[in-house]
Protein backbone atom coordinates (compact mmCIF):
# COMPACT_ATOMS: atom_id res chain seq x y z
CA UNK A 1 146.42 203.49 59.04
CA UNK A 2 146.01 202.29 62.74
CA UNK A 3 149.04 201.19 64.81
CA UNK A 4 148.65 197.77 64.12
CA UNK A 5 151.30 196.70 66.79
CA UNK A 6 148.15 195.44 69.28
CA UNK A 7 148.95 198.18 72.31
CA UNK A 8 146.02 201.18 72.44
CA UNK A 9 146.67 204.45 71.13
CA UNK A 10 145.51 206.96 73.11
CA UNK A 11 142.82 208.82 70.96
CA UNK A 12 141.69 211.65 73.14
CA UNK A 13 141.78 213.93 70.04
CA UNK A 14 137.69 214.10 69.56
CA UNK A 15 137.45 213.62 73.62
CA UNK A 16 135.27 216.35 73.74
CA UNK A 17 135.30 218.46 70.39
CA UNK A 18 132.34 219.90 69.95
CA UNK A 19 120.40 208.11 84.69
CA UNK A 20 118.95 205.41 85.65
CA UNK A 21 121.61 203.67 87.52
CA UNK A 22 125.14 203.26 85.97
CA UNK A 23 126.87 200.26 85.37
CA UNK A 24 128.09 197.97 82.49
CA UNK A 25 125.54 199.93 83.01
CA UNK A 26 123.92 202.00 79.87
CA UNK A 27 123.10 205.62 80.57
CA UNK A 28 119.68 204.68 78.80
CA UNK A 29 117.84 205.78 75.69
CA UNK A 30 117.03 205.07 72.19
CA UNK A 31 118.39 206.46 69.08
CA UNK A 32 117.01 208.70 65.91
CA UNK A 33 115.59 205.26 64.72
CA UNK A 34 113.53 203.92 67.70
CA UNK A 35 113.72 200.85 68.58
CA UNK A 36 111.70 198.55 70.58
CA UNK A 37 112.60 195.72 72.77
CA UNK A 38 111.17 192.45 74.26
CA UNK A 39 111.50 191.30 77.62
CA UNK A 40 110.88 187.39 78.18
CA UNK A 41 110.53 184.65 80.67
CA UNK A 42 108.72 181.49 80.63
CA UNK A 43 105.80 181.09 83.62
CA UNK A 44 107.31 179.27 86.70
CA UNK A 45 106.29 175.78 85.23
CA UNK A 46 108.44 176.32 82.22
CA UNK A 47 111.67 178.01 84.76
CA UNK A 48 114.49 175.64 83.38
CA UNK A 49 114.16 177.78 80.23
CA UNK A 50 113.33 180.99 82.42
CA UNK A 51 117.16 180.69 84.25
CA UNK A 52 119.21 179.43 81.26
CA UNK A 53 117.73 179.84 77.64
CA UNK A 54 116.25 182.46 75.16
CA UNK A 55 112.97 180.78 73.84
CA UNK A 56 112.07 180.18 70.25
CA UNK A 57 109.23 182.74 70.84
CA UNK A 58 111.56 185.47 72.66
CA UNK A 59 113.43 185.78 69.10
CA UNK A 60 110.38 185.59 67.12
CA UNK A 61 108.74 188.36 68.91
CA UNK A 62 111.50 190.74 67.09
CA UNK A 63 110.16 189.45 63.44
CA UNK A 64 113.07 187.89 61.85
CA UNK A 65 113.13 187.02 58.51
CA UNK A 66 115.72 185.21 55.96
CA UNK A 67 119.01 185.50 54.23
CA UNK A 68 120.59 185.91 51.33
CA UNK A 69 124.44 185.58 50.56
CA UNK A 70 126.18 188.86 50.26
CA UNK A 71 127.64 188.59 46.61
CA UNK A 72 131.72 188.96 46.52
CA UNK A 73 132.22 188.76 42.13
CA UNK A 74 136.29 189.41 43.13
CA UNK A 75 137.16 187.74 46.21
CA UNK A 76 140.26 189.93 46.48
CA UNK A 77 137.54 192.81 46.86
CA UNK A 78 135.42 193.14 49.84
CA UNK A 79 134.89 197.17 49.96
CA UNK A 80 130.93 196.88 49.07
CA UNK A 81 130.45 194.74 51.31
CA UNK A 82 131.45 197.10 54.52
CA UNK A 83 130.80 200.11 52.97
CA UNK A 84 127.36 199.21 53.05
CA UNK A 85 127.35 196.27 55.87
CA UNK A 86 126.00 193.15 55.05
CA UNK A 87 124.84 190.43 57.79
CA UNK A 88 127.17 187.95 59.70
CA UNK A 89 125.04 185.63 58.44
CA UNK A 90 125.74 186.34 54.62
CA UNK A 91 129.54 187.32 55.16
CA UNK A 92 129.64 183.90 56.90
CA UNK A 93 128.10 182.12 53.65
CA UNK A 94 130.30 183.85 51.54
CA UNK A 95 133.55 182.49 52.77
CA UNK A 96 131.82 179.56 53.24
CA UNK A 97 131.35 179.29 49.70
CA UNK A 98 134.76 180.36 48.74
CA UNK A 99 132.92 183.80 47.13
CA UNK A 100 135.53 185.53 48.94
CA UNK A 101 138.52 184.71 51.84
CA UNK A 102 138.91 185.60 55.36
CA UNK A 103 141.62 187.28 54.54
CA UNK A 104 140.49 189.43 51.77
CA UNK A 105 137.37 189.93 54.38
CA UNK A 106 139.62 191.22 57.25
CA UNK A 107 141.45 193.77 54.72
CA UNK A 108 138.43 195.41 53.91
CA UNK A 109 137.34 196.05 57.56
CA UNK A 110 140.47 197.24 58.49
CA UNK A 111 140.55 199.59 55.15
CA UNK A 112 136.80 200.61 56.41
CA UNK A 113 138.29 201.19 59.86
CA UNK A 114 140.87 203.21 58.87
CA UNK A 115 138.38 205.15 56.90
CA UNK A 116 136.22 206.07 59.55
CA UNK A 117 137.13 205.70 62.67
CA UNK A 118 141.07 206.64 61.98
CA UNK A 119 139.53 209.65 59.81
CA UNK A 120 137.14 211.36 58.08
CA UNK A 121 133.82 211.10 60.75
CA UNK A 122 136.44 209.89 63.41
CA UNK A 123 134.14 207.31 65.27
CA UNK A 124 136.38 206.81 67.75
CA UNK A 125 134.72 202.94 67.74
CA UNK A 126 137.67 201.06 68.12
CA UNK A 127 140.57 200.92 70.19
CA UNK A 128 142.77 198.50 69.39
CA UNK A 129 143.22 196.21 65.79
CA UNK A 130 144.50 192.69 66.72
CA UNK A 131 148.06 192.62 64.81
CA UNK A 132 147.43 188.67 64.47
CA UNK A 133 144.20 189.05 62.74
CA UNK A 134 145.01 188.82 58.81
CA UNK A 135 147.92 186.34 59.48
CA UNK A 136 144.55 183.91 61.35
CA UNK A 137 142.68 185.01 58.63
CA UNK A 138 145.15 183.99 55.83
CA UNK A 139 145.50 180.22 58.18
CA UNK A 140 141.67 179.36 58.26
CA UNK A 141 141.74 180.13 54.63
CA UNK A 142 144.49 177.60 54.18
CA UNK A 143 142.66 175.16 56.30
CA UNK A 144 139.00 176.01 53.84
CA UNK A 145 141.31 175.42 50.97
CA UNK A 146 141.65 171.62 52.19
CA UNK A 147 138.08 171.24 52.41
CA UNK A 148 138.31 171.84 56.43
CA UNK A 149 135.48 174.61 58.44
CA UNK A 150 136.09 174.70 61.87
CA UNK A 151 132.50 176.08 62.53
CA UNK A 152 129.52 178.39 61.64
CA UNK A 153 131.79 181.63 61.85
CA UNK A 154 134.66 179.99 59.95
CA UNK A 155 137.22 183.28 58.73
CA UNK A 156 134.58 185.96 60.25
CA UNK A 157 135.96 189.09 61.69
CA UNK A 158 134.65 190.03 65.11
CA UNK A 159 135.40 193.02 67.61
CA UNK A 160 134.96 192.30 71.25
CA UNK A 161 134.24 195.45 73.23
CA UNK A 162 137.07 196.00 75.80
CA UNK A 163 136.78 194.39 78.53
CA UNK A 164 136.90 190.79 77.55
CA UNK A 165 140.60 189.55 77.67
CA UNK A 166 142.06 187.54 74.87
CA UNK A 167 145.67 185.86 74.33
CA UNK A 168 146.40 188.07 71.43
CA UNK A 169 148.84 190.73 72.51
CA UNK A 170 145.95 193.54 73.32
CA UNK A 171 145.75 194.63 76.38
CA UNK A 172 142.10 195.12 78.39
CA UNK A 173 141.99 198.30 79.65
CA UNK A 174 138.03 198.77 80.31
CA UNK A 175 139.09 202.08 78.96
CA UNK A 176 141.09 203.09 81.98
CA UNK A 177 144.42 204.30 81.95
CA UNK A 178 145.40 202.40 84.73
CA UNK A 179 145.02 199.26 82.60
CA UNK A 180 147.10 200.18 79.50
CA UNK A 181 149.46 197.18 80.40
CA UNK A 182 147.14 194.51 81.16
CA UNK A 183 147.51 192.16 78.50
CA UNK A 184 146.88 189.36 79.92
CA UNK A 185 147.97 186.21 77.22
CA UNK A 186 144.50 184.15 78.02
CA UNK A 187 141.49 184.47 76.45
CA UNK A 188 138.40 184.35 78.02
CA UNK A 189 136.16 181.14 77.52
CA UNK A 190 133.32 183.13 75.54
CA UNK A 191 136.40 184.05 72.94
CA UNK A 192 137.88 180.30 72.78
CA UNK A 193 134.41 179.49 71.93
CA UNK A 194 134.39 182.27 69.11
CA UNK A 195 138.29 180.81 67.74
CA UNK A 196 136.57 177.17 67.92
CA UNK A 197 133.62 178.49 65.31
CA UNK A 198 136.01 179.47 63.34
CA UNK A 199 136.01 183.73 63.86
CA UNK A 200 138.64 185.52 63.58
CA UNK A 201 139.21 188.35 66.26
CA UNK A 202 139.67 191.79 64.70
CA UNK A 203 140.40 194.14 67.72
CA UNK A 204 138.54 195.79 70.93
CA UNK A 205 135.98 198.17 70.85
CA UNK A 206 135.91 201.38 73.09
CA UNK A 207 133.60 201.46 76.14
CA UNK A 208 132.10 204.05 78.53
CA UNK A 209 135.49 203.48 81.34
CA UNK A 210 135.08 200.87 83.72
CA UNK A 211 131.14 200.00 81.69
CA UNK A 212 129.65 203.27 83.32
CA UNK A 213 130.46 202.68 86.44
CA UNK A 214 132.84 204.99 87.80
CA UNK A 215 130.34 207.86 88.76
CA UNK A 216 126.91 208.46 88.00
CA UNK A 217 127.52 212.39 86.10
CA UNK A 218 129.80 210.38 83.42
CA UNK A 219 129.40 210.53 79.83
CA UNK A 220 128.43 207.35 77.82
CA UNK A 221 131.12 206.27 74.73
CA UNK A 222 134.14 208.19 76.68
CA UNK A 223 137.03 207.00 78.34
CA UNK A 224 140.56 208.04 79.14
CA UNK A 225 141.88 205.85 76.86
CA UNK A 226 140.15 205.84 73.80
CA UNK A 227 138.03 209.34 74.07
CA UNK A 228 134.43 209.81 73.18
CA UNK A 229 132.69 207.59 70.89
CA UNK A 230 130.52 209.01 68.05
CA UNK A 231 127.28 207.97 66.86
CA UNK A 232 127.86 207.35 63.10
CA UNK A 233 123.78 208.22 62.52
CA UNK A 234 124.56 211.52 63.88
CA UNK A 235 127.95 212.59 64.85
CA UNK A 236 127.26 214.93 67.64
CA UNK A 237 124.47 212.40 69.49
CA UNK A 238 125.70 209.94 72.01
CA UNK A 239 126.30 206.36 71.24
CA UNK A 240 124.84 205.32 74.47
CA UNK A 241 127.25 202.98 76.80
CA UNK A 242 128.46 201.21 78.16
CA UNK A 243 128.97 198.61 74.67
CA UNK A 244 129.52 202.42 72.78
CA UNK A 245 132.31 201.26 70.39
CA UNK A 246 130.70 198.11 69.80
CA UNK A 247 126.86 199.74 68.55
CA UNK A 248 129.04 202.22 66.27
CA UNK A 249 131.15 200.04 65.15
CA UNK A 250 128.19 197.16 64.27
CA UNK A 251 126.40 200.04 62.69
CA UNK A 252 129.31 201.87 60.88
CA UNK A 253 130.14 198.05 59.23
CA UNK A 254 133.46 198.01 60.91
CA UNK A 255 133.51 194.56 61.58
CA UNK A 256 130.93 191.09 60.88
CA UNK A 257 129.62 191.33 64.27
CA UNK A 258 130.54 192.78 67.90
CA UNK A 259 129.78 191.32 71.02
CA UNK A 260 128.76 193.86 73.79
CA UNK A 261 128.35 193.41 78.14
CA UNK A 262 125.54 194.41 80.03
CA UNK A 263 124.98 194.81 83.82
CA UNK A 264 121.93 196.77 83.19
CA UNK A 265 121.25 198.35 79.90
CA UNK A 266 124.93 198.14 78.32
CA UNK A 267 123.70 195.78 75.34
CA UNK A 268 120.22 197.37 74.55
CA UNK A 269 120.56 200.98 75.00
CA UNK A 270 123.99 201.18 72.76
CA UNK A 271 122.21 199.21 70.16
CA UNK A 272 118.95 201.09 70.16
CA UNK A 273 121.34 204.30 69.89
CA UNK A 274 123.14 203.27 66.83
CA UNK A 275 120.22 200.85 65.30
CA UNK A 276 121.01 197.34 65.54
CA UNK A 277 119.85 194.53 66.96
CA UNK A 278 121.39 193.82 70.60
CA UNK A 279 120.66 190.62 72.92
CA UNK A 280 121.08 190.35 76.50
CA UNK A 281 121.62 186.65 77.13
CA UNK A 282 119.20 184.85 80.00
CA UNK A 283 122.13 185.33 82.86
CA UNK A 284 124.06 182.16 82.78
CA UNK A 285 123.87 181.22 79.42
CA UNK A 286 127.10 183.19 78.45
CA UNK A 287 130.27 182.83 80.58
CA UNK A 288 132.08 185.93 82.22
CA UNK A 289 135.31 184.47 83.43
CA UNK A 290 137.93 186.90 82.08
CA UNK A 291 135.48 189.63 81.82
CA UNK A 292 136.48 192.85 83.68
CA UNK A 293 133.29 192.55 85.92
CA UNK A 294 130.58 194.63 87.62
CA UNK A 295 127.89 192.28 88.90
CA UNK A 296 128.02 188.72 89.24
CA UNK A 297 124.39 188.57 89.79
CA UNK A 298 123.49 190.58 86.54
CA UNK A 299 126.63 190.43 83.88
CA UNK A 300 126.46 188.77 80.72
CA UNK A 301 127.98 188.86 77.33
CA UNK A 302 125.51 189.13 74.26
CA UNK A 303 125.40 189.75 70.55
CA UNK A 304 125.33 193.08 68.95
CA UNK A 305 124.51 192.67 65.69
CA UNK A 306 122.29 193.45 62.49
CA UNK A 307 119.58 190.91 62.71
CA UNK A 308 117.96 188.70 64.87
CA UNK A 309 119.22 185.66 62.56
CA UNK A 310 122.45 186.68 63.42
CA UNK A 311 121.88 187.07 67.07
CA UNK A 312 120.68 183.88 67.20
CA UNK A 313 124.06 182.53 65.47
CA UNK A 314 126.22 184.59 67.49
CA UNK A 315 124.58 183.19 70.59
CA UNK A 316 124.87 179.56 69.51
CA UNK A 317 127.74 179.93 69.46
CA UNK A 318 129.17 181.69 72.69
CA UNK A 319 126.22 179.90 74.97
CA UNK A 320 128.22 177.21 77.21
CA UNK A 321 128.84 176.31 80.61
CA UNK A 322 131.87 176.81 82.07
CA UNK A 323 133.64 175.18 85.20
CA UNK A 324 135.13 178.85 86.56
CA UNK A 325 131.38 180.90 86.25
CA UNK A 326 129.19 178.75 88.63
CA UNK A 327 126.12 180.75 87.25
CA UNK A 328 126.72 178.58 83.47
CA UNK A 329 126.98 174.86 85.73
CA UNK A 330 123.58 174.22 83.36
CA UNK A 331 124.03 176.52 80.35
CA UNK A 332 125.34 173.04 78.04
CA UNK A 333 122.02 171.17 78.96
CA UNK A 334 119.90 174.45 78.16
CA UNK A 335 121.30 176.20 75.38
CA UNK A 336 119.58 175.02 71.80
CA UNK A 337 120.32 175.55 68.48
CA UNK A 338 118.56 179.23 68.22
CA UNK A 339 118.74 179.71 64.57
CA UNK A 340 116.98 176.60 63.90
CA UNK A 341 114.19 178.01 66.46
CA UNK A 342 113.99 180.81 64.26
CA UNK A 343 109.98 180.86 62.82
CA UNK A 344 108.86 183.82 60.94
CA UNK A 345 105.20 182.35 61.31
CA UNK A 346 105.42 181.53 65.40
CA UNK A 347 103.47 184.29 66.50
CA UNK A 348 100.50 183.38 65.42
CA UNK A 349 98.36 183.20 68.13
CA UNK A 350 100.57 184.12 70.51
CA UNK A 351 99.44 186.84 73.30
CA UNK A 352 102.19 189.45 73.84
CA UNK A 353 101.94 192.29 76.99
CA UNK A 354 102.42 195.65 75.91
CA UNK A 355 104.30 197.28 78.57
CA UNK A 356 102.40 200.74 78.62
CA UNK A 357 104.69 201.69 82.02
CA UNK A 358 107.62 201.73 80.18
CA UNK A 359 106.34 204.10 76.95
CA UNK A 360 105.97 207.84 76.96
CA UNK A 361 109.38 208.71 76.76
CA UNK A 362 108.99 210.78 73.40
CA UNK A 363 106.55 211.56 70.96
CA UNK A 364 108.59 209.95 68.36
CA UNK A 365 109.37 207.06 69.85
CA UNK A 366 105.72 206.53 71.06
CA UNK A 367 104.64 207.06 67.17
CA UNK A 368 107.30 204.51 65.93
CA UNK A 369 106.22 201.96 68.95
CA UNK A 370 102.47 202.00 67.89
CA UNK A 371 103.39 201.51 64.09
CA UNK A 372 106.07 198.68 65.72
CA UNK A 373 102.72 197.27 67.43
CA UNK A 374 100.70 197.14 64.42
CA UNK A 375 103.07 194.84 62.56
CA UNK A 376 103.41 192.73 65.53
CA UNK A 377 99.54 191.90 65.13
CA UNK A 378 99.86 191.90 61.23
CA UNK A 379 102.18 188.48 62.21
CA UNK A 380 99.58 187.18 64.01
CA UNK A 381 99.83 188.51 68.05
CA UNK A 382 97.46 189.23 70.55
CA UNK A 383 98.51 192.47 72.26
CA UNK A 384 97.88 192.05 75.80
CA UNK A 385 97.67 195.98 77.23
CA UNK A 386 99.66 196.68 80.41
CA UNK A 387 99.31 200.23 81.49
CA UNK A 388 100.67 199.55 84.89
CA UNK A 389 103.65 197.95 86.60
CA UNK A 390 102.43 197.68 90.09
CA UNK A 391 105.39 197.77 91.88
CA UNK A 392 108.04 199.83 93.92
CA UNK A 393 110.82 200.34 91.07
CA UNK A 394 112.37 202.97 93.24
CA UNK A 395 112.95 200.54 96.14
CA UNK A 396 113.89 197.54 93.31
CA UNK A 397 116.19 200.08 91.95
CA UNK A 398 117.66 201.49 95.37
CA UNK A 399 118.47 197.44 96.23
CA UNK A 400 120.21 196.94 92.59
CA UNK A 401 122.15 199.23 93.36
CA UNK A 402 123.51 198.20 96.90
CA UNK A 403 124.29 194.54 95.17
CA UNK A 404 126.42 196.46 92.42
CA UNK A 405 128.36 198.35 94.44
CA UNK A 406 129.18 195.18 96.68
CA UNK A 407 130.00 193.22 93.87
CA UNK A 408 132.15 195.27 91.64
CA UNK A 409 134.23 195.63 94.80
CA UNK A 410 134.59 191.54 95.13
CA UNK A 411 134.70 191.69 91.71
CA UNK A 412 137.29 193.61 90.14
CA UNK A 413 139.64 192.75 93.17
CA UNK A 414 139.52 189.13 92.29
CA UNK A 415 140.27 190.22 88.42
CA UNK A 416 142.86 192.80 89.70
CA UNK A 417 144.69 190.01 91.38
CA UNK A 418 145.06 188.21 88.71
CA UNK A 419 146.53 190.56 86.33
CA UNK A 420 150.19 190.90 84.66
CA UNK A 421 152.74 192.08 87.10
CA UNK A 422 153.17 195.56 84.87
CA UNK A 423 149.50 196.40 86.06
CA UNK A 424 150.39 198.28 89.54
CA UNK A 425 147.03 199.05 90.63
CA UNK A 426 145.75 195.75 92.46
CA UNK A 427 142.87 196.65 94.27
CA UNK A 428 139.59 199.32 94.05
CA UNK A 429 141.49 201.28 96.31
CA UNK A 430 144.41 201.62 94.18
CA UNK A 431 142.39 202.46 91.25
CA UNK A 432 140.73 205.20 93.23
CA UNK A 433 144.31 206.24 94.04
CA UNK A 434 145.29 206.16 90.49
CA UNK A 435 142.52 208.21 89.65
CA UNK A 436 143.23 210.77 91.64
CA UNK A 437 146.94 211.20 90.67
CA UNK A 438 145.88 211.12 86.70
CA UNK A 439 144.50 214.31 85.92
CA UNK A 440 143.32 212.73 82.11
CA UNK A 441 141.03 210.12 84.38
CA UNK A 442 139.21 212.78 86.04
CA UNK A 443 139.29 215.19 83.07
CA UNK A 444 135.63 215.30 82.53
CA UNK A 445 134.25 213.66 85.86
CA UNK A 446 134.66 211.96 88.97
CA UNK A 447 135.01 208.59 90.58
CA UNK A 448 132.01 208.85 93.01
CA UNK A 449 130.47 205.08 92.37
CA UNK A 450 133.80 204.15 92.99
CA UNK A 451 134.31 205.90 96.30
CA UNK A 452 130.51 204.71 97.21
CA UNK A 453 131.93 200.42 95.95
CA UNK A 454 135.08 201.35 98.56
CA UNK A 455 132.37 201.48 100.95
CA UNK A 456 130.00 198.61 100.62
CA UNK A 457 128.94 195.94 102.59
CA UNK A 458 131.04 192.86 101.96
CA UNK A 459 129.55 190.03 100.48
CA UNK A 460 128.83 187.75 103.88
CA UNK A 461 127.32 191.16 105.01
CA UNK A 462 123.36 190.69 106.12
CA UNK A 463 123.03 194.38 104.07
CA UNK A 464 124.25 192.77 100.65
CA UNK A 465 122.49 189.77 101.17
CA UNK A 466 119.34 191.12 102.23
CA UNK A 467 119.12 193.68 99.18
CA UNK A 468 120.18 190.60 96.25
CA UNK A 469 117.10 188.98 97.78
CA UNK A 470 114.90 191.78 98.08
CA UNK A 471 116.29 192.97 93.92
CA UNK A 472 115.69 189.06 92.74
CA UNK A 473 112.08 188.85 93.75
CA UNK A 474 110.81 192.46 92.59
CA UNK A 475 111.97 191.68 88.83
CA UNK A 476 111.15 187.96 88.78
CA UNK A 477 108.25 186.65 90.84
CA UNK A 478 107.33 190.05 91.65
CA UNK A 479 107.90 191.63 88.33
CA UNK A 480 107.85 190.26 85.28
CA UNK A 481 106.82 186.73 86.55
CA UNK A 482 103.65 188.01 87.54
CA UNK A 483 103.08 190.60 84.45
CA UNK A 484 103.59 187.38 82.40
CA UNK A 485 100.73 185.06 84.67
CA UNK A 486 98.22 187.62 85.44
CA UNK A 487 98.23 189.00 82.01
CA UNK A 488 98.40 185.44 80.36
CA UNK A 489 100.96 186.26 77.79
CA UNK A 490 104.28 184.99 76.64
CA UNK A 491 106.84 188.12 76.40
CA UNK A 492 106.81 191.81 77.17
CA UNK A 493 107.05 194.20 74.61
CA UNK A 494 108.20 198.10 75.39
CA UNK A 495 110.24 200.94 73.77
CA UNK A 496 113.91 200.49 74.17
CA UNK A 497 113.68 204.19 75.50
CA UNK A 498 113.55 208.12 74.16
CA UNK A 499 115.98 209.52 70.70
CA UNK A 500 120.20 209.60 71.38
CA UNK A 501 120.87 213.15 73.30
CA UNK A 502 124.02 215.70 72.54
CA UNK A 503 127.04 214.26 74.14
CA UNK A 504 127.50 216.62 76.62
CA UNK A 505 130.73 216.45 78.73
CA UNK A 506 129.73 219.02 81.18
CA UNK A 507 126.64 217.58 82.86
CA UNK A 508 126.79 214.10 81.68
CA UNK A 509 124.20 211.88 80.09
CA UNK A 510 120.83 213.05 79.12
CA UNK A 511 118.84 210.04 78.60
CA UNK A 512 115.25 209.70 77.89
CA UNK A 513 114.22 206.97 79.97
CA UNK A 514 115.00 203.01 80.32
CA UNK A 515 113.04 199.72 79.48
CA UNK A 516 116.36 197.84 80.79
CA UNK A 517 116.34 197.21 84.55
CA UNK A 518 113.44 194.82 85.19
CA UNK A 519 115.37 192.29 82.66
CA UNK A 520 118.70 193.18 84.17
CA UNK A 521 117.68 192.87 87.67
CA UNK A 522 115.91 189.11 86.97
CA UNK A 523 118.53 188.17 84.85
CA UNK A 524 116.00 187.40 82.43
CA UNK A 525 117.45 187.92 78.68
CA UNK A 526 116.12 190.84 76.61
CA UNK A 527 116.29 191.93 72.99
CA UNK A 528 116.21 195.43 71.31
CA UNK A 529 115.35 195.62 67.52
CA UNK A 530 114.60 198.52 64.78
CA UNK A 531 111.25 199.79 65.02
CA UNK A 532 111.43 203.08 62.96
């Protein structure tokens, strides 16, 4: 069984046994099972929903369909249930219903975890099991027994990937050594809205270090502290990154649900690799106060998941503003009640642009995306072809990349400053330090996006500035604004990217292509689904 007493283990045991840009950042591609994904923002006359909401048509685009409750016949036995995973949705229905308890719920996950990730396969998924979580299962149980739900997620086990703090004694170490001792007591506003729904947290997932952004040869699902994640589809293929633990994990039914970060790519490509569902939130719609940061321009929080029902649960619930993340001042007035937007028939009629730029990574995947296509038009779509982008994504790409750097500096300073007085490295520069003193941190490879971040323009700097601008207006009005007017279509519709490569520790990622970035840079929210 796992150390249940809430501090990591370090589990470097599998940490090596057999690029598009980085950055909370996925190293991207898609897995065995292609996926496809959906890019989406309303014209400018519709932009309040553009900024701060995912449209009723942006889900439906990804084909969801109903639910049925998982059956529990004992509820002191939950093992079918996670040994072949069942929705959030249904688990949530279940306790619900009083066909099972939270309690009994939470055992089973952390039997299944000790299973598979502790042994046999070895997933490496998760880091760290919250030693609270059975004892706040076994209390919202008491509280269902008096006829009392304290939400939609009431007694559901979640993992969070790690590096989203919460006040349960688990530290976030954004898979770094140097943050082994950062438990920081306060949870961050996107978990107190989880605890008000009722979920119960179940641990912290592992994470490419420091969400892929520490140098731009690393390898996606590793980090110091909690080794290399494995793709439960196929052990020796990559997870994808930088939300590794928490696509293996979704996918391995280690937990209800998992909620994954993105900067660019860290939501879509991990979920494409291990087969779920994954949704990058509309920036500002999620809050990222307490969230070991990259970007403040593109982060978010999202869903990853097993359908797009429960995606669109998961992100009624976490969607909110929040006084400390300026970017969420409008998120309450915006956000809606997405699983009642959910309408298997609202595609009828509706004129989707099939992003031809962003296909031809893979003969497989291309096969999967035109079978993909042709159900899309058996629901009723008009496919819109789009064999061109018709702009620079080199230059787009180039000025991403001088806003990341600049920010994660600002960034993780300001979160660095903030943590527990055992953390000793307060600054970039005393991670880079840190780094170079810990040979198990630079075991594999460097810290050269860090040494580049030492080195950017500050954030009053014309540089910085000048290149947020320039990044802003090639996705949106530029990018997939225009795609969306010229074309005359409601959503974008690509390949999430080529098959899941070898993990390969020597060289790095090698990923197949990316459908991430023009989402990421706009901040415009994005969904990858099963397609194959």
């Amino acid at each position: 069984m796992r150390d249940c007493t809430g501090f990591l283990r370090r589990r470097r045991r599998l940490a090596f046994q057999q690029h598009w840009l980085t950055g909370g950042l996925a190293k991207h591609t898609a897995r065995h099972a292609d996926q496809a994904v959906v890019w989406f923002a309303q014209r400018p006359g519709d932009a309040h929903l553009k900024k701060f909401g995912v449209s009723v048509a942006f889900f439906l685009a990804a084909a969801c369909q109903g639910e049925s409750p998982a059956v529990a016949t004992d509820p002191d036995d939950f093992s079918k249930l996670v040994a072949e995973p069942q929705t959030l949705t249904a688990i949530a229905a279940d306790i619900a219903a009083k066909r099972t308890t939270s309690a009994a719920v939470v055992q089973a996950f952390l039997d299944r975890i000790a299973a598979v990730d502790d042994a046999g396969p070895m997933l490496n998924a998760v880091l760290a099991i919250n030693p609270n979580a059975l004892a706040d299962a076994k209390a919202l149980d008491a509280l269902l027994a008096e006829g009392i739900a304290k939400g939609p997620l009431h007694g559901v086990p979640i993992l969070l990937k790690d590096n989203i703090d919460t006040a349960d004694p688990m530290p976030t170490t954004a898979g770094s050594l140097a943050l082994q001792l950062n438990i920081t007591g306060r949870d961050a506003p996107l978990v107190e809205r989880l605890r008000a729904a009722g979920a119960v947290i179940l641990g912290k997932t592992n994470l490419s270090e420091w969400a892929n952004f520490r140098s731009g040869s690393s390898t996606s699902g590793w980090s110091a502290v909690g080794g290399q994640t494995r793709n439960p589809h196929v052990l020796d293929r990559n997870p994808c990154g930088s939300s590794a633990g928490s696509g293996a994990a979704m996918a391995a039914g280690l937990a209800a649900a998992t909620i994954g970060t993105e900067t660019d790519g860290s939501i879509v490509c991990p979920s494409s690799a291990n087969g779920i569902v994954g949704l990058k939130p509309t920036v500002g719609l999620v809050s990222r106060t307490h969230i070991v940061p990259i970007s403040a321009t593109q982060d978010t929080a999202g869903p990853m998941v097993l359908t797009v029902a429960d995606a669109a649960l998961l992100l009624s619930v976490i969607a909110g503003s929040d006084p400390a993340d300026a970017a969420t001042v409008e998120a309450d007035a915006r956000k809606q009640d997405y699983v009642a937007a959910l309408d298997a028939g609202a595609l009828t009629g509706k004129r989707i642009g099939v992003a031809r730029f962003e296909a031809g990574y893979h003969t497989v995947t291309d096969a999967a995306f035109a079978e993909a296509l042709e159900v899309l038009k058996e629901a009723g779509a008009i496919l819109v072809e789009i064999d061109a982008f018709g702009g620079d994504t080199r230059a787009m790409g180039a000025a991403e990349f001088t806003v990341l750097l600049a920010e994660f500096r600002a960034g993780v300073d300001a979160y660095l400053a903030t943590a527990p007085a055992a953390v000793k490295t307060r600054t970039l520069a005393d991670l880079i330090a840190f780094n170079a003193a810990t040979p198990a941190e630079l075991e594999f490879f460097g810290q050269d996006t860090f040494e580049q971040a030492a080195k950017a323009p500050l954030l009053t700097d014309q540089a910085y500035l000048d290149a947020k601008a320039k990044a802003a207006r090639m996705a949106g009005p530029e990018g997939i604004d225009r795609l969306l007017a010229a074309n005359s279509v409601i959503a974008l519709v690509a390949p999430t990217g080529g098959p899941a490569w070898p993990t390969d520790p020597v060289t790095g990622d090698h990923f197949i292509g990316s459908s991430s970035s023009l989402a990421a840079v706009s901040g415009y929210p994005h969904i990858t689904v099963p397609m194959g």
